[in-house]
Protein backbone atom coordinates (compact mmCIF):
# COMPACT_ATOMS: atom_id res chain seq x y z
CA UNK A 1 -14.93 -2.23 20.25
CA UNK A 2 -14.50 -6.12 19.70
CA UNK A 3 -12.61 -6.93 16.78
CA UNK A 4 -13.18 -10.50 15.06
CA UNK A 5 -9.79 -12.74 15.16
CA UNK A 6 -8.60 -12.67 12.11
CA UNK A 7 -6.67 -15.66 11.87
CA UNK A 8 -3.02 -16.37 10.10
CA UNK A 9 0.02 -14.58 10.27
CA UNK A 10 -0.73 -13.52 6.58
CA UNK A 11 -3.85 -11.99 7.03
CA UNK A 12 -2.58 -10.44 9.90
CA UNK A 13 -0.29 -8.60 8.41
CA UNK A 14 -2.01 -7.11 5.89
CA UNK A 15 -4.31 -5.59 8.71
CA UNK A 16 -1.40 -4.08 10.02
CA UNK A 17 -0.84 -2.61 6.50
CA UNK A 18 -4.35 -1.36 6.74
CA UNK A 19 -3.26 0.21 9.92
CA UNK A 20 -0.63 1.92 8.65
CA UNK A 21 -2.64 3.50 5.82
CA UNK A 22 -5.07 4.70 8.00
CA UNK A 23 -2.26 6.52 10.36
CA UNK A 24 -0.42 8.03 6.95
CA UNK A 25 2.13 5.51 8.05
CA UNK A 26 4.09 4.75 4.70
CA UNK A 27 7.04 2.61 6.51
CA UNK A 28 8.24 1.82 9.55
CA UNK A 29 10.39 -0.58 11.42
CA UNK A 30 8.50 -3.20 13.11
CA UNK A 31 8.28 -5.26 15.97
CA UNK A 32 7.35 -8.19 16.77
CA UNK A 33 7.55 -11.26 20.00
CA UNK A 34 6.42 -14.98 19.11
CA UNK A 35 3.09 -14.74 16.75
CA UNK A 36 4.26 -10.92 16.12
CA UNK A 37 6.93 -11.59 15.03
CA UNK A 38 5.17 -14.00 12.50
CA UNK A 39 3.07 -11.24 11.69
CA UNK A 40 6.30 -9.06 11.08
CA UNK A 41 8.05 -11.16 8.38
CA UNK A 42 4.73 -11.66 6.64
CA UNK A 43 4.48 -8.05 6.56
CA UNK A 44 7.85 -7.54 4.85
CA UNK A 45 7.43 -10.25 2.75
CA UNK A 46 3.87 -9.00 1.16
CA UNK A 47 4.52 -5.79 1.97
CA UNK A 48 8.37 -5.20 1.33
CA UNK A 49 8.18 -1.32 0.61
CA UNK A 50 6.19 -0.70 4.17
CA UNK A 51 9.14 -1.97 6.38
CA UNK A 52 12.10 -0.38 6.96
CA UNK A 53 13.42 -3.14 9.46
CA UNK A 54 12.47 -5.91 11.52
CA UNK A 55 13.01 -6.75 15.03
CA UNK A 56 12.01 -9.83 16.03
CA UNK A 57 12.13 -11.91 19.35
CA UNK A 58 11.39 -15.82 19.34
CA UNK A 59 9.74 -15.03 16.05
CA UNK A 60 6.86 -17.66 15.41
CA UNK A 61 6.97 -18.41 11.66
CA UNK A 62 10.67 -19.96 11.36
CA UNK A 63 10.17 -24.08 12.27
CA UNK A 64 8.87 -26.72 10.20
CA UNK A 65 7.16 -28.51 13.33
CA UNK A 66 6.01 -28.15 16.96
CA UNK A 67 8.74 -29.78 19.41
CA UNK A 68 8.27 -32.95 17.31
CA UNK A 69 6.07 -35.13 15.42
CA UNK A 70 3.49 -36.68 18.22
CA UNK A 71 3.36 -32.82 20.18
CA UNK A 72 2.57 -31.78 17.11
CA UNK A 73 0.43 -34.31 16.35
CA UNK A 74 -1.98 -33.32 19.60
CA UNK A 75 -1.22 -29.81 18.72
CA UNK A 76 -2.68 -30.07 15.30
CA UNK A 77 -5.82 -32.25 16.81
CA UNK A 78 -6.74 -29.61 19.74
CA UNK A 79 -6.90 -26.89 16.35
CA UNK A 80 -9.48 -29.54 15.12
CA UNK A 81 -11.63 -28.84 17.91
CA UNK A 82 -15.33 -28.35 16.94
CA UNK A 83 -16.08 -24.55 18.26
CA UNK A 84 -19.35 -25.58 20.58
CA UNK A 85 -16.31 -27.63 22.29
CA UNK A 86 -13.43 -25.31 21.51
CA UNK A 87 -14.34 -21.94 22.92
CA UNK A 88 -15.55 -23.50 26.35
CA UNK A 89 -11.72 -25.40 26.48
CA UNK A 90 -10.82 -21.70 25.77
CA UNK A 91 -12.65 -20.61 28.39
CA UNK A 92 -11.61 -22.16 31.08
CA UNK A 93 -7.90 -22.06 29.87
CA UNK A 94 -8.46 -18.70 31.23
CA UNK A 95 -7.51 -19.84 34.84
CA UNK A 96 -4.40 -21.20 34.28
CA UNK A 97 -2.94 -18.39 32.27
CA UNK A 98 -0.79 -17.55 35.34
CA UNK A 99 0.73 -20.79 35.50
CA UNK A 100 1.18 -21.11 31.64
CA UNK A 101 3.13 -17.45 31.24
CA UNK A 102 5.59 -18.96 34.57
CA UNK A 103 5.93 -22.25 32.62
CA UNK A 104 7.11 -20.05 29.36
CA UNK A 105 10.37 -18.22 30.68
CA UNK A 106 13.70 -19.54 32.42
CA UNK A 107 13.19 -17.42 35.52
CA UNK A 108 9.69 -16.75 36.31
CA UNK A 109 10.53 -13.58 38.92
CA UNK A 110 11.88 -12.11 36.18
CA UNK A 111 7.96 -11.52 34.73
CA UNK A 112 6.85 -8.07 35.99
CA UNK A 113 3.60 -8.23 38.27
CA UNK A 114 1.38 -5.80 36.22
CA UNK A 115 2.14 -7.57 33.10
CA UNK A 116 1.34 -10.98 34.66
CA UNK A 117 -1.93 -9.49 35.64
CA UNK A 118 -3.06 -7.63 32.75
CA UNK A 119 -2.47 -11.09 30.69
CA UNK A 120 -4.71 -12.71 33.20
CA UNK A 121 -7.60 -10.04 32.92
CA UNK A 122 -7.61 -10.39 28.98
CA UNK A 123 -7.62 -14.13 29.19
CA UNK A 124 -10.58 -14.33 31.00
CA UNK A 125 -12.29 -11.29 29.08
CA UNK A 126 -15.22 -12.57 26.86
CA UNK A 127 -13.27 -13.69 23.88
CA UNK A 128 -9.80 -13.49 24.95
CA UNK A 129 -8.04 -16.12 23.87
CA UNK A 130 -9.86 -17.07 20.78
CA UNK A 131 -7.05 -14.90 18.25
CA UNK A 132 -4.77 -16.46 19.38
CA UNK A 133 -7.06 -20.28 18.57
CA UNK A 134 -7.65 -18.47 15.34
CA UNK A 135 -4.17 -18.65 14.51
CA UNK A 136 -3.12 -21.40 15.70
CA UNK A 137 -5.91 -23.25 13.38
CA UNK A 138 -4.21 -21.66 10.70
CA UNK A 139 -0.79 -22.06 11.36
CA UNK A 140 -0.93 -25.82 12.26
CA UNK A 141 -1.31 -28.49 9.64
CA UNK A 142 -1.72 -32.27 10.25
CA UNK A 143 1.93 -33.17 8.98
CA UNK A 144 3.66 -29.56 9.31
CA UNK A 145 3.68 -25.95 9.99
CA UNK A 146 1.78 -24.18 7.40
CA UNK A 147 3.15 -20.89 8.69
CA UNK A 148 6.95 -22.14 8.16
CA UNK A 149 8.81 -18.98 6.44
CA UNK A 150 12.15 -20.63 6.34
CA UNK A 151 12.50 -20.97 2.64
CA UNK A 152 11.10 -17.01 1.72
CA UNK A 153 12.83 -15.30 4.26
CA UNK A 154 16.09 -14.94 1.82
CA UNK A 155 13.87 -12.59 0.04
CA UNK A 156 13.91 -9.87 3.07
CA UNK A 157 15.86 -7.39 2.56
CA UNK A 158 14.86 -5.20 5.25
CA UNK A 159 17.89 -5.32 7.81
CA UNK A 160 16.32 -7.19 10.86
CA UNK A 161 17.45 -7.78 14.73
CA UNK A 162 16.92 -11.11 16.35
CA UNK A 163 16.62 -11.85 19.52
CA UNK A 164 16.48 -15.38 21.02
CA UNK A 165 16.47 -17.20 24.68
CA UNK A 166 18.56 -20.43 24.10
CA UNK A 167 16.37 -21.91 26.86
CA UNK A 168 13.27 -21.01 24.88
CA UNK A 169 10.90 -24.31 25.74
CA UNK A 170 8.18 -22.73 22.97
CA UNK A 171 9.80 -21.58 19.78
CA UNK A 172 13.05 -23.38 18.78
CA UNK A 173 15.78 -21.14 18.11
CA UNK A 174 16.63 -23.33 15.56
CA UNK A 175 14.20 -21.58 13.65
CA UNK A 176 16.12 -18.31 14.46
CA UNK A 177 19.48 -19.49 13.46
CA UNK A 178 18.31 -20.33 10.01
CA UNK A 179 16.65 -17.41 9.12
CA UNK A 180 20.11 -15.59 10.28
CA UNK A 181 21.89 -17.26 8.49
CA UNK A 182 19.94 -17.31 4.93
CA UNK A 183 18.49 -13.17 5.52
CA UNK A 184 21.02 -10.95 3.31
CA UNK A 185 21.09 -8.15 6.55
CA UNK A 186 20.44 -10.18 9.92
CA UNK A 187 21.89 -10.28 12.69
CA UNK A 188 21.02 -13.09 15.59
CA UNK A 189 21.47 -12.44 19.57
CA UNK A 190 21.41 -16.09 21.20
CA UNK A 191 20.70 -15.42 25.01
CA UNK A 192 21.76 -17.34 27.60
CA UNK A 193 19.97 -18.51 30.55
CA UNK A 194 16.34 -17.03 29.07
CA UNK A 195 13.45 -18.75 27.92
CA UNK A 196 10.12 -17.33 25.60
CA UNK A 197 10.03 -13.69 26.83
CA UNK A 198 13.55 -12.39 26.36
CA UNK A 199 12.20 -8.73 26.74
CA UNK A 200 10.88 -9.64 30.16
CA UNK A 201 13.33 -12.01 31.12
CA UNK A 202 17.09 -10.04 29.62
CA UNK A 203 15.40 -6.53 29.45
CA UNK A 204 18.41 -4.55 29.77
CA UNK A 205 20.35 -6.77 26.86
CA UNK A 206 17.69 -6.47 24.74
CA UNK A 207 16.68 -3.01 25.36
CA UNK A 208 20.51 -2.19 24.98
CA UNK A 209 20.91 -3.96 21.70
CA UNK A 210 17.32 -3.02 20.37
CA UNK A 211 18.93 0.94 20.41
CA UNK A 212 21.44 0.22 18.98
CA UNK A 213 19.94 -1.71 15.79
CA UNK A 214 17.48 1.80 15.78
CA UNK A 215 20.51 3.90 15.46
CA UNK A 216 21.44 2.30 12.59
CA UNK A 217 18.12 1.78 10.58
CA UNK A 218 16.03 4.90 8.61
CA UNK A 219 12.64 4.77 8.35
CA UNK A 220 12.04 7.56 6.17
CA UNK A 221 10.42 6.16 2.98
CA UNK A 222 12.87 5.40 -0.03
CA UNK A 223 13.36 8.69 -2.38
């Protein structure tokens, strides 16, 4: 069943909170890679008693601009994209969805085959794509990120795992290194040599260091 995009990270979130309500889930620790990981420190921030930890790689939700000003400039104006124009650009982004996940990492044999491929069949799935648009029209202002967390993630207590590819030509770990730095229980794994996709790209490392943070984290609710 087709689900309608929902749009921001915010309102994303609390649809995973929905989620876990339906599943009896009353915490966990959760995951999340670029616009999850948004969706992840929204969730702990409006729904602090639901997470027990985060782990987060190139979390989107962390930088107060795209690149810089003109990228994000034409960013902002391809969100402002009438839809009768929008969703055929969508579309037909669909066939170069191959190309765009290669142009994303540091090493692009490093992207499994079957993963590669299953990105390219929802791409070009009636629809696919247009979440993603969703969010993007509501995490991209004229003059800024709307979706920048930088200044409320302080209030996360949760203890949270991040993972980062210094070469990472789509999220700045910049963004990363703050929210380290100002989170009262983080802890920040800069990887070299590794762009976007660090789980792809470093699997063993961040595999290895992903059990360990587990080991070290209960999810049972509070008493």
């Amino acid at each position: 069943m087709d689900v309608p995009p929902v749009g921001g990270a915010d309102a994303l979130a609390d649809v995973v909170a929905e989620v876990m309500d339906s599943l009896e889930l009353p915490r966990a620790i959760v995951g999340g890679v670029s616009m999850g990981g948004d969706v992840a420190l929204n969730l702990a921030l409006r729904h602090p008693d639901r997470v027990a930890g985060l782990v987060l790689i190139a979390p989107g939700g962390l930088i107060p601009l795209f690149r810089n000003r003109a990228t994000h400039f034409w960013a902002w104006a391809g969100t402002r994209v009438p839809d009768p124009l929008l969703l055929p650009l969508v579309r037909l982004s669909g066939r170069f969805t191959r190309s765009a996940m290669r142009a994303v990492v540091k090493d692009p044999d490093t992207l499994p085959g079957p993963v590669i491929d299953e990105f390219v069949r929802e791409s070009r799935r009636p629809g696919g794509g247009l979440a993603y648009t969703r969010y993007n029209q509501a995490s991209i202002g004229r003059h800024r990120m709307l979706n920048d967390l930088s200044e409320r993630v302080a209030e996360i207590s949760a203890p949270t795992l991040l993972l980062h590819g210094e070469d990472d030509p789509i999220v700045d770990p910049a963004g990363s290194r703050r929210a380290a730095e100002r989170m009262p229980d983080a802890r920040l794994l800069e990887i070299p040599d590794c762009g976007h996709w660090a789980q792809s790209e470093r699997h063993d490392l961040v595999l290895e260091r992903i059990l360990d943070f587990l080991e070290r984290v209960d999810p049972s609710p509070a008493p």
